[in-house]
Structure formats: C-alpha cells, structure tokens
Protein backbone atom coordinates (compact mmCIF):
# COMPACT_ATOMS: atom_id res chain seq x y z
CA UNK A 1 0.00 0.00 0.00
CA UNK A 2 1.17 3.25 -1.00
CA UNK A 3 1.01 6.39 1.67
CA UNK A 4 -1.54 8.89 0.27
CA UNK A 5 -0.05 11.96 2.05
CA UNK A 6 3.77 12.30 3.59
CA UNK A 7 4.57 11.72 6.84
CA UNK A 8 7.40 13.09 8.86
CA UNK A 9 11.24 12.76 7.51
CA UNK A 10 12.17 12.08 11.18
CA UNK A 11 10.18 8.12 11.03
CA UNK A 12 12.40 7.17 8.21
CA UNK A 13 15.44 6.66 10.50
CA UNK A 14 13.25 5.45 13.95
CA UNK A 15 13.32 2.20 14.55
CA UNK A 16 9.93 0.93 16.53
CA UNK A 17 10.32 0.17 19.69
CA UNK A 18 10.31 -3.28 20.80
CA UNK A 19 9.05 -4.53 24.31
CA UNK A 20 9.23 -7.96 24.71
CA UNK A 21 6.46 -10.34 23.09
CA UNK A 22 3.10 -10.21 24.62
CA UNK A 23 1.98 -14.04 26.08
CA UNK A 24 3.62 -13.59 29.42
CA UNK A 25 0.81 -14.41 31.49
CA UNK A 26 0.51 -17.66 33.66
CA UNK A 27 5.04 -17.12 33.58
CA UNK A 28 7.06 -16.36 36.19
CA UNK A 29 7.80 -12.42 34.47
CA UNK A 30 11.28 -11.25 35.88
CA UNK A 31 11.72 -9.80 32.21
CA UNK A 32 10.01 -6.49 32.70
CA UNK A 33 11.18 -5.00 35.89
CA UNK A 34 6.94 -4.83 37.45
CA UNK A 35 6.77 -5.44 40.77
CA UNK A 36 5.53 -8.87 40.82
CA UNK A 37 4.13 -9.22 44.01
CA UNK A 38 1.26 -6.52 42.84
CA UNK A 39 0.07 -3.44 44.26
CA UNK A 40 -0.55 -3.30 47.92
CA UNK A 41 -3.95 -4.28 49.68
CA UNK A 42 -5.32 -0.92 49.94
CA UNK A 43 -5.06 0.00 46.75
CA UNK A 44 -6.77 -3.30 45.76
CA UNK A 45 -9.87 -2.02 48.14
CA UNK A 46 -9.78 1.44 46.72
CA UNK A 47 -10.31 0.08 43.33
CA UNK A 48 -13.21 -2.23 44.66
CA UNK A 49 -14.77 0.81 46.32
CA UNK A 50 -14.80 3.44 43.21
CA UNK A 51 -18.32 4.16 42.55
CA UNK A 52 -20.06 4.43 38.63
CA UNK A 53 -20.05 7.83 38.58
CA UNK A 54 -15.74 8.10 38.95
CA UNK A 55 -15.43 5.56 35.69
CA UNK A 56 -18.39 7.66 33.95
CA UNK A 57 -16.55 10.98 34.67
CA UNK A 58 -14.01 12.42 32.38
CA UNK A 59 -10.83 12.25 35.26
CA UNK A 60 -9.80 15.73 37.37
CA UNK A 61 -6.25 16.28 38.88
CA UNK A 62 -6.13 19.41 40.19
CA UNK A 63 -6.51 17.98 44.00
CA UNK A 64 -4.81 14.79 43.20
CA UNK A 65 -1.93 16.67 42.21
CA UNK A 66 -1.91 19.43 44.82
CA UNK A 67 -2.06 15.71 47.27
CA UNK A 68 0.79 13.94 45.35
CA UNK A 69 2.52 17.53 45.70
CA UNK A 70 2.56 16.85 49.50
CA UNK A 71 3.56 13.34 49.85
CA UNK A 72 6.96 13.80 47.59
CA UNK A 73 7.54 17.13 49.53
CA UNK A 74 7.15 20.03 46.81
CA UNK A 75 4.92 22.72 46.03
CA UNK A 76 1.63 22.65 44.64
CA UNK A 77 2.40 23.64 40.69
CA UNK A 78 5.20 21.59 40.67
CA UNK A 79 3.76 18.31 39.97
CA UNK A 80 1.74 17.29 37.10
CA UNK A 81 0.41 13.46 36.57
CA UNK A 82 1.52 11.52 33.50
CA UNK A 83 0.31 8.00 31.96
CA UNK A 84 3.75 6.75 33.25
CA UNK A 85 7.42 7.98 32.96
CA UNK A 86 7.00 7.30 29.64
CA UNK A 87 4.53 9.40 28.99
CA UNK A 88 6.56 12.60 31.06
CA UNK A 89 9.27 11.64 28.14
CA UNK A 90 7.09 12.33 25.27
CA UNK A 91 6.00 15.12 26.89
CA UNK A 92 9.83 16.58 27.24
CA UNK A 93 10.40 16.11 23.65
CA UNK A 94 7.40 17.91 22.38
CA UNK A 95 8.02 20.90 24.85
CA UNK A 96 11.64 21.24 24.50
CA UNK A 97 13.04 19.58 21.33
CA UNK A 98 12.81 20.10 17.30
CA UNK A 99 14.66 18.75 14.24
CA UNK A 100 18.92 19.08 15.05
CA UNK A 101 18.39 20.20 19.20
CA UNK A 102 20.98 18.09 20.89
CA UNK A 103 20.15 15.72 23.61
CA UNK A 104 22.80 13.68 25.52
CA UNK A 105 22.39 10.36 27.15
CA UNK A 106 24.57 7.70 28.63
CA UNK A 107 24.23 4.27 27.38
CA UNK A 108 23.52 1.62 28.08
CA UNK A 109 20.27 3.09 29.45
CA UNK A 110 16.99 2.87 29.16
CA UNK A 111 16.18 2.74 25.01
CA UNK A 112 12.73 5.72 24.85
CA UNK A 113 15.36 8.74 25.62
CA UNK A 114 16.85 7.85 22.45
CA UNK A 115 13.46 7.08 21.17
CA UNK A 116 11.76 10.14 21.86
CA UNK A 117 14.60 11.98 21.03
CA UNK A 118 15.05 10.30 17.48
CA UNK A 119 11.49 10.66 16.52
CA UNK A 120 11.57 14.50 17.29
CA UNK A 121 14.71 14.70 15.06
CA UNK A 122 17.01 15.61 17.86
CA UNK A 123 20.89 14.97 17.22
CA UNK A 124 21.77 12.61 19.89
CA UNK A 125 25.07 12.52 21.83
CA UNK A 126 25.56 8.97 23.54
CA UNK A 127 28.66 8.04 25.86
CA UNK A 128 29.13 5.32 27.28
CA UNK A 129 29.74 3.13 30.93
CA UNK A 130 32.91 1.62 31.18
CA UNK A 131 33.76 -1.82 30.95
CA UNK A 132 33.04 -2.19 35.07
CA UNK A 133 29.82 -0.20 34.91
CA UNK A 134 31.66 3.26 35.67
CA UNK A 135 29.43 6.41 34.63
CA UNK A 136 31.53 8.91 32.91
CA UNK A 137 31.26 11.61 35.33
CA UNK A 138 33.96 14.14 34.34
CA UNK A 139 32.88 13.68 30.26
CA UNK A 140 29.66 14.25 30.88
CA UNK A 141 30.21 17.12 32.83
CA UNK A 142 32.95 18.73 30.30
CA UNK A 143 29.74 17.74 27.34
CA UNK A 144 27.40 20.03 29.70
CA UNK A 145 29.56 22.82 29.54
CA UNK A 146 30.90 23.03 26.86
CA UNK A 147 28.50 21.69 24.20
CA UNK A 148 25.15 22.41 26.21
CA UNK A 149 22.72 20.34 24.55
CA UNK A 150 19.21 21.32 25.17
CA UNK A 151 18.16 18.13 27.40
CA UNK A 152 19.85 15.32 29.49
CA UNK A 153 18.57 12.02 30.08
CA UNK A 154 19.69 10.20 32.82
CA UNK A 155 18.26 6.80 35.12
CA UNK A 156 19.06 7.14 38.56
CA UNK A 157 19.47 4.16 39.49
CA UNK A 158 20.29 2.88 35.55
CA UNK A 159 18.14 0.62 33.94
CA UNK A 160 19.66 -1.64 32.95
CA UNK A 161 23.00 -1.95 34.41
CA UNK A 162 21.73 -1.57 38.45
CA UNK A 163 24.19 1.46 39.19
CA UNK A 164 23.33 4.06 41.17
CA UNK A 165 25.38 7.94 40.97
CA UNK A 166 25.90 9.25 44.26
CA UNK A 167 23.78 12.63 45.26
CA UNK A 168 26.83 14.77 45.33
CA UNK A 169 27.71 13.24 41.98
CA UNK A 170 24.20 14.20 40.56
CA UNK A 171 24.81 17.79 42.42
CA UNK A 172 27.92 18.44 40.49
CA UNK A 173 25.87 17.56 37.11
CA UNK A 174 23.39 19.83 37.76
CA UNK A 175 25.86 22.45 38.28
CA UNK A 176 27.28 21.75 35.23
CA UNK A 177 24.14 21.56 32.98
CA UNK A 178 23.39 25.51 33.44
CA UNK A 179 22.21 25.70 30.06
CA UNK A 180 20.57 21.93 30.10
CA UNK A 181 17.48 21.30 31.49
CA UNK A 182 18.89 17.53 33.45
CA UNK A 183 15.97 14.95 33.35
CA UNK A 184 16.49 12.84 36.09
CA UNK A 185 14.19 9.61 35.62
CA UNK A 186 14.02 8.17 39.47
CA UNK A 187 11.95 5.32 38.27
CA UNK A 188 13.74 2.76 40.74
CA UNK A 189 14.66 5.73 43.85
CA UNK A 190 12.42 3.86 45.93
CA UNK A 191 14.88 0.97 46.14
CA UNK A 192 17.94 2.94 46.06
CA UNK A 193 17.08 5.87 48.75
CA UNK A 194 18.62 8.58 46.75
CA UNK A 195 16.54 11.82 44.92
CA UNK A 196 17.18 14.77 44.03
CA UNK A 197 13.16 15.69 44.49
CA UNK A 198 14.09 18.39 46.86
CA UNK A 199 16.08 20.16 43.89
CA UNK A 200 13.01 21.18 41.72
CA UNK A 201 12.96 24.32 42.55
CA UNK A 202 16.37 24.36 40.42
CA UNK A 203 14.75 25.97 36.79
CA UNK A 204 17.16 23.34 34.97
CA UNK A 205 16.00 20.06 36.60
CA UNK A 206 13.07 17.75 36.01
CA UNK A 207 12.55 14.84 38.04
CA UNK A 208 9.94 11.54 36.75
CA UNK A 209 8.85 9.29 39.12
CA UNK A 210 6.56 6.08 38.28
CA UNK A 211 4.13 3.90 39.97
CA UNK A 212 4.89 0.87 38.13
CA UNK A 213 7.76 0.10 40.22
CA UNK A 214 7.78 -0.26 43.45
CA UNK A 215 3.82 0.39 43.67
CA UNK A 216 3.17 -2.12 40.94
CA UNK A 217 0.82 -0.16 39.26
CA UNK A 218 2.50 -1.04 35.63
CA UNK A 219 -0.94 -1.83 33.93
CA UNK A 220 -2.78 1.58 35.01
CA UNK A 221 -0.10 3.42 33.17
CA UNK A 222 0.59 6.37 35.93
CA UNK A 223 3.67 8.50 37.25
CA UNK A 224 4.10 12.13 37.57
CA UNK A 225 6.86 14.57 36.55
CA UNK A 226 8.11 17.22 39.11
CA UNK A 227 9.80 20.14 38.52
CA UNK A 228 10.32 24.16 38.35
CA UNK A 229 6.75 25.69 38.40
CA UNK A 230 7.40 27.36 35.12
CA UNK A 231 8.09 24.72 33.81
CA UNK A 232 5.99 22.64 34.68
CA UNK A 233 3.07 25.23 34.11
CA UNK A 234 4.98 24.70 30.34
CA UNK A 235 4.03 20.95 30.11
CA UNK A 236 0.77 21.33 30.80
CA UNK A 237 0.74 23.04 27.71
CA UNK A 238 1.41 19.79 25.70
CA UNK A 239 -0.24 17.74 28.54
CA UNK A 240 -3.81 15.85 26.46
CA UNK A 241 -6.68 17.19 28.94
CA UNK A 242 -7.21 13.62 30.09
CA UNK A 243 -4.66 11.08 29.33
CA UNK A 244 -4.62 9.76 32.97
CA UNK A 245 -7.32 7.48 33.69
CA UNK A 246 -9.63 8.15 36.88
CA UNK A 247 -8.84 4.59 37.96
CA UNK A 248 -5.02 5.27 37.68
CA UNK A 249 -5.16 8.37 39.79
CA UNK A 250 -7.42 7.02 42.40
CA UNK A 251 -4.54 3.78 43.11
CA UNK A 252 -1.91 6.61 42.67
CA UNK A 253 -3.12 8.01 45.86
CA UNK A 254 -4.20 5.28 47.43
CA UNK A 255 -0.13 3.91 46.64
CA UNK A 256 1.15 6.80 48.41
CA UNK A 257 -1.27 6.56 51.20
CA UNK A 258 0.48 4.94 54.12
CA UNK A 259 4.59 5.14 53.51
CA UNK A 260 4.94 2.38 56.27
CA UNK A 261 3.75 -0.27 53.97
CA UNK A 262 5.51 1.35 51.03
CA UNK A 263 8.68 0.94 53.03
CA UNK A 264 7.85 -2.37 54.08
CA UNK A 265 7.46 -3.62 50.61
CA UNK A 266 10.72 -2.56 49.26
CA UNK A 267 12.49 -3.81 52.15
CA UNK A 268 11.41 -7.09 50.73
CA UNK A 269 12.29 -5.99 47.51
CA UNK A 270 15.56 -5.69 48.71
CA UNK A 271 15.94 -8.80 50.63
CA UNK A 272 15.05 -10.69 47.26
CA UNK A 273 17.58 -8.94 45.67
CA UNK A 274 20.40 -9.68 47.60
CA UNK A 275 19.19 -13.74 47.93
CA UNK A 276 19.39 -13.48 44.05
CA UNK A 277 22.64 -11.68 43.71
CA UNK A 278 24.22 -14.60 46.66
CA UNK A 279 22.52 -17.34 44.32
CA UNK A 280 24.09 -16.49 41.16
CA UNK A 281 27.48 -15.79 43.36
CA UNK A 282 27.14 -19.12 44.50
CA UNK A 283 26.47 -20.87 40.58
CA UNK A 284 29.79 -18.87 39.62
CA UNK A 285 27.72 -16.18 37.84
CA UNK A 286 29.05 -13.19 37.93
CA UNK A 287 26.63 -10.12 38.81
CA UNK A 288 26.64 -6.26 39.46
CA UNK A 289 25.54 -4.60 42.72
CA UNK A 290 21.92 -3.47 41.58
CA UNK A 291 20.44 -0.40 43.61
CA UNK A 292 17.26 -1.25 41.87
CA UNK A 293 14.17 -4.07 41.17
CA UNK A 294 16.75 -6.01 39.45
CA UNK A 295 20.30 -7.71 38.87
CA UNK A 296 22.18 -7.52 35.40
CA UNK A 297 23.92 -10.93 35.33
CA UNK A 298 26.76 -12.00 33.05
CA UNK A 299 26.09 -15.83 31.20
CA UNK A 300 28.53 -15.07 28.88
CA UNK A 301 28.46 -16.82 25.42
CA UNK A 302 26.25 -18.88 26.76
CA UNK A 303 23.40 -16.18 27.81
CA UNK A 304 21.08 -16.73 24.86
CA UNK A 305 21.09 -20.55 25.85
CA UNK A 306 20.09 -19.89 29.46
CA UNK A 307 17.60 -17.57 28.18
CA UNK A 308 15.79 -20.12 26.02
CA UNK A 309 16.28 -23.16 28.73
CA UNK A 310 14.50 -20.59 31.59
CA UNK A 311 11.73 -19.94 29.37
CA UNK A 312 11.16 -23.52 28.53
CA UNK A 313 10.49 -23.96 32.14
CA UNK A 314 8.37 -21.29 32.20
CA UNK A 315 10.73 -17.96 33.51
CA UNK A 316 11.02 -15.19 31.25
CA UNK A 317 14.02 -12.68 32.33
CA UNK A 318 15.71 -9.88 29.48
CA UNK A 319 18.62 -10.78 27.13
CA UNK A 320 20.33 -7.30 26.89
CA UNK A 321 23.23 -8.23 25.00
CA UNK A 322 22.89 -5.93 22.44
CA UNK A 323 23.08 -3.26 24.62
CA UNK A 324 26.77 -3.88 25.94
CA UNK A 325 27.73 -4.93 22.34
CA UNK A 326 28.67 -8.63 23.43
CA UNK A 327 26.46 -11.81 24.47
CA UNK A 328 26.22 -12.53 27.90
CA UNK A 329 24.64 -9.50 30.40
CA UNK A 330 21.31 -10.59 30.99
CA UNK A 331 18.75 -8.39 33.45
CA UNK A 332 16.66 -10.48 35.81
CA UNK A 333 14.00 -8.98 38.08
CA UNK A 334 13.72 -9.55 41.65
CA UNK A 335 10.50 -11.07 42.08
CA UNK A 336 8.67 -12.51 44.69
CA UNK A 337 10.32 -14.77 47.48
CA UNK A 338 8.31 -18.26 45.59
CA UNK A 339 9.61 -16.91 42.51
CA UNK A 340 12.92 -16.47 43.52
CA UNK A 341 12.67 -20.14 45.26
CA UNK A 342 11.50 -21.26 41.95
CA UNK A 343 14.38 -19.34 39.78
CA UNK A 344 17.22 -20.49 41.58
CA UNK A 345 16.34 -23.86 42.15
CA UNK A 346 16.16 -24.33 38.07
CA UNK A 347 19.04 -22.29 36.89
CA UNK A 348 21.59 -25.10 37.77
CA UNK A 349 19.61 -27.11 35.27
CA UNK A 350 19.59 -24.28 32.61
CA UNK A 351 23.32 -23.31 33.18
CA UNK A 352 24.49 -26.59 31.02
CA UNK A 353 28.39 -26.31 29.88
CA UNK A 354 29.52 -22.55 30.44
C-alpha cells in the first residue's frame, strides 16, 4: 500500500520500539522490571470501592496533584500526573526539542530517551559506561559545559545496568548543565534511597517518578513529573486534557497513602535482591551490585542458551546483549520470594556447559 499523504522525515530513520512479546501471562515475568508481588492491599480495596459515577466521569487532577505535591515534599504547581514515565518523556520532547536540538544520554540506558529523542529529530550525543559499569562523570560534565545540549537524560538508578550515581555526583551535574534542562528519571529511587526531588525548585531540573515500580501499578499506566513551576506550568501546555485514567489516579493516591507499607514492601524488595545476587554468586555467575528491582547478570556466550532453557520452564528474564555490544549481560527482576525459590532452584539445570 502506498502512503496517500507524507509523513514526517524524522520516522524514516526510527526504529519501533520493541518490548518484549506479549503471552507472558501464567510465567514467572522477571523480564520487565513490574513489581511482581502486585500493588498493595489498599489500593486493591480502593479500586473495589470506586463508585459508577468516577469511571463515567471524564478524570480531574487538580486535588490529586496538589495531594501527590505533598507526599513527595514540593509545592503545589510543581507536579503534574503523566500516563507513566513514559509518557513525562514524550512530553519533554514535544516541549523542548525540534529537528537538530541536541540531547545527551549515557548508554547503556533505558532505550525511549533515544526514542523520543530520534522521533523529534534531535541529534543525539551517547557516551558510554565503562567496561566495570563506571558512569563517565567528568565527560559528561565537560559535554554540559561546553557543548550544552538542550536536554539530558539520565536513570538514577540505571536501567539496565543496576548502578546508582551518588547525590553529590548528581549535584555536580546539575551544576554543570546551566544551560541543560537535566531529566532525572528516578523510576527505581524507591529501592535505592537517593533523589534529588528536593532540587526542583532548580529551573534546569526535572525529576519523573513512576508507579509501576515499586507500587506495581505497571498496567494503570501512571507516574508524575516534578519540577520548576514554570516549567511545569509549560508541560501542561502539551499535557492531552485527560490522558490519565480516573482509575489510575485514584490507586496513585491510594499507593502513596500509608509510607509504612511502602517501606515495608521494598524492604522485601531488597531482601530478594540480595538472595538473588548470593545465588548467582554461589552458581559462579558473575553479577553487578543493583540499587534497583533487578540484577544484570553476566552468562557469557552462553546467555542466549540460558535464556531459552528458563523460558522452557516457564521464567522469562531480558537478554540485553545488544546493549553492551557482546552476548552474555542478561537483566533479571527480583520477584517474589516463591519466585525467587523457583528461579534459583532451576538455573543449575539451565546453566548446562559454560
């Protein structure tokens, strides 16, 4: 079929994004980085408790927002509600970027800031982790300064690598990026303990924060970016009126409702974590510290192997060899404690002849 009108020149050169397949029910998912036990209990009721008339009504997020406002500690204006982090990104790029506006990134990380970036025909600057995970601090800093590209992307912790930059190290970026507006995307800060949330006020700093993470809100689709008032007051500009559901904004707050069980369910998070990290230790796999939902694991040659042989028994986890331009790092979630139980007592079997 041939295109009756032309579409953008940017598309030729985008390659589509690709999640993995769909038909992951029924598995045990440590591919995706969800939180696998689920959201909590009370958010659970809240949803069993929302009457006709919020799912008839077109959604309203003026109070929600002025409430989420409180809970993460900034000022009312400073928050605005997104369908996810992903949706805060798409956002960025149509407020602040246009065919040749630079954007820099450090890679590997996760693939929509290139994405986004691509598709509004941004030039992108990528450099890269060393060979132990390093981040390029001092590069990235001179890149700032020097070349000041209009926006910087960066996970804090990194999907997918685990790592986490210090706050003083994210503090000396920021001071760096006067003429850069820094995105930092704190999807996984709930495991790690570090923001810089308390920076916003900064007019060169946005920071994204998700509920699909720690909450385990993934299929409602909700997050919020939080930044400078102005602009923020700026994003609503390119914000569609109603692009958050009611539902998602009702378990949002409901999520954020008691911290105590928030706490208490990434504490088990992190106990998961560090059970996988001393089971792959103990198979003589070798693993990065993760400050995240997840562990990047090394198979080696044989990664695509152990890939296939988990899935046959039913565990899907994330080949990211491509990423690190070798086979062999592969990203596994930390589920739940049975799912853990269940992962490490079959990897021996998938291992085979490394």
């Amino acid at each position: 079929m041939t295109l009756v009108v032309p579409f953008r020149r940017e598309l030729n050169a985008l390659p589509p994004y690709r999640a993995p397949r769909e038909g992951r029910r029924g598995r045990v998912r440590l591919d995706m980085n969800e939180n696998t036990a689920g959201p909590a209990a009370r958010v659970l009721e809240r949803l069993r408790r929302l009457d006709p008339a919020c799912i008839a009504s077109y959604p309203e997020y003026a109070e929600a927002e002025r409430e989420l406002a409180r809970r993460f500690g900034v000022r009312p204006g400073e928050l605005l509600l997104t369908a996810g982090a992903d949706d805060a990104l798409r956002l960025l790029a149509d407020a602040f970027l246009e065919r040749g506006a630079r954007v820099l990134i450090v890679e590997p990380t996760f693939a929509l800031y290139r994405w986004y970036s691509q598709r509004a025909g941004a030039r992108v600057a990528a450099l890269r982790y060393g060979p132990r995970l390093d981040f390029p601090l001092e590069r990235v800093c001179h890149v700032l300064e020097r070349q000041r590209p209009r926006l910087f992307f960066l996970a804090n912790p990194n999907n997918p690598t685990g790592t986490l930059l210090p706050r003083s190290a994210l503090l000396r970026i920021l001071q760096a990026a006067r003429s850069t507006l820094m995105v930092v995307d704190e999807a996984y800060a709930d495991f790690a303990g570090v923001s810089v949330v308390d920076q916003v006020g900064r007019p060169n700093l946005v920071v994204l924060r998700t509920f699909s993470k720690a909450a385990g809100l993934a299929g409602l689709r909700v997050g919020c970016l939080i930044a400078h008032r102005e602009v923020a007051e700026l994003l609503r500009r390119v914000r569609p009126p109603y692009g958050v559901s009611a539902i998602a904004v009702a378990a949002a707050l409901a999520a954020t409702s008691d911290q105590r069980e928030q706490q208490r369910r990434v504490r088990a998070v992190i106990r998961q974590r560090q059970r996988l990290l001393a089971g792959l230790k103990r198979f003589g796999v070798p693993a990065w510290p993760s400050a995240a939902n997840f562990v990047l694991a090394d198979f080696g040659p044989a990664a695509p192997a152990v890939v296939a042989r988990l899935e046959r028994h039913g565990i899907l986890v994330r080949d990211r060899s491509e990423d690190f331009g070798r086979v062999g790092p592969v990203r596994i979630t930390v589920g739940t404690p049975a799912e853990m139980k269940t992962l490490l007592e079959v990897l021996p079997q998938c291992l085979g002849a490394r």
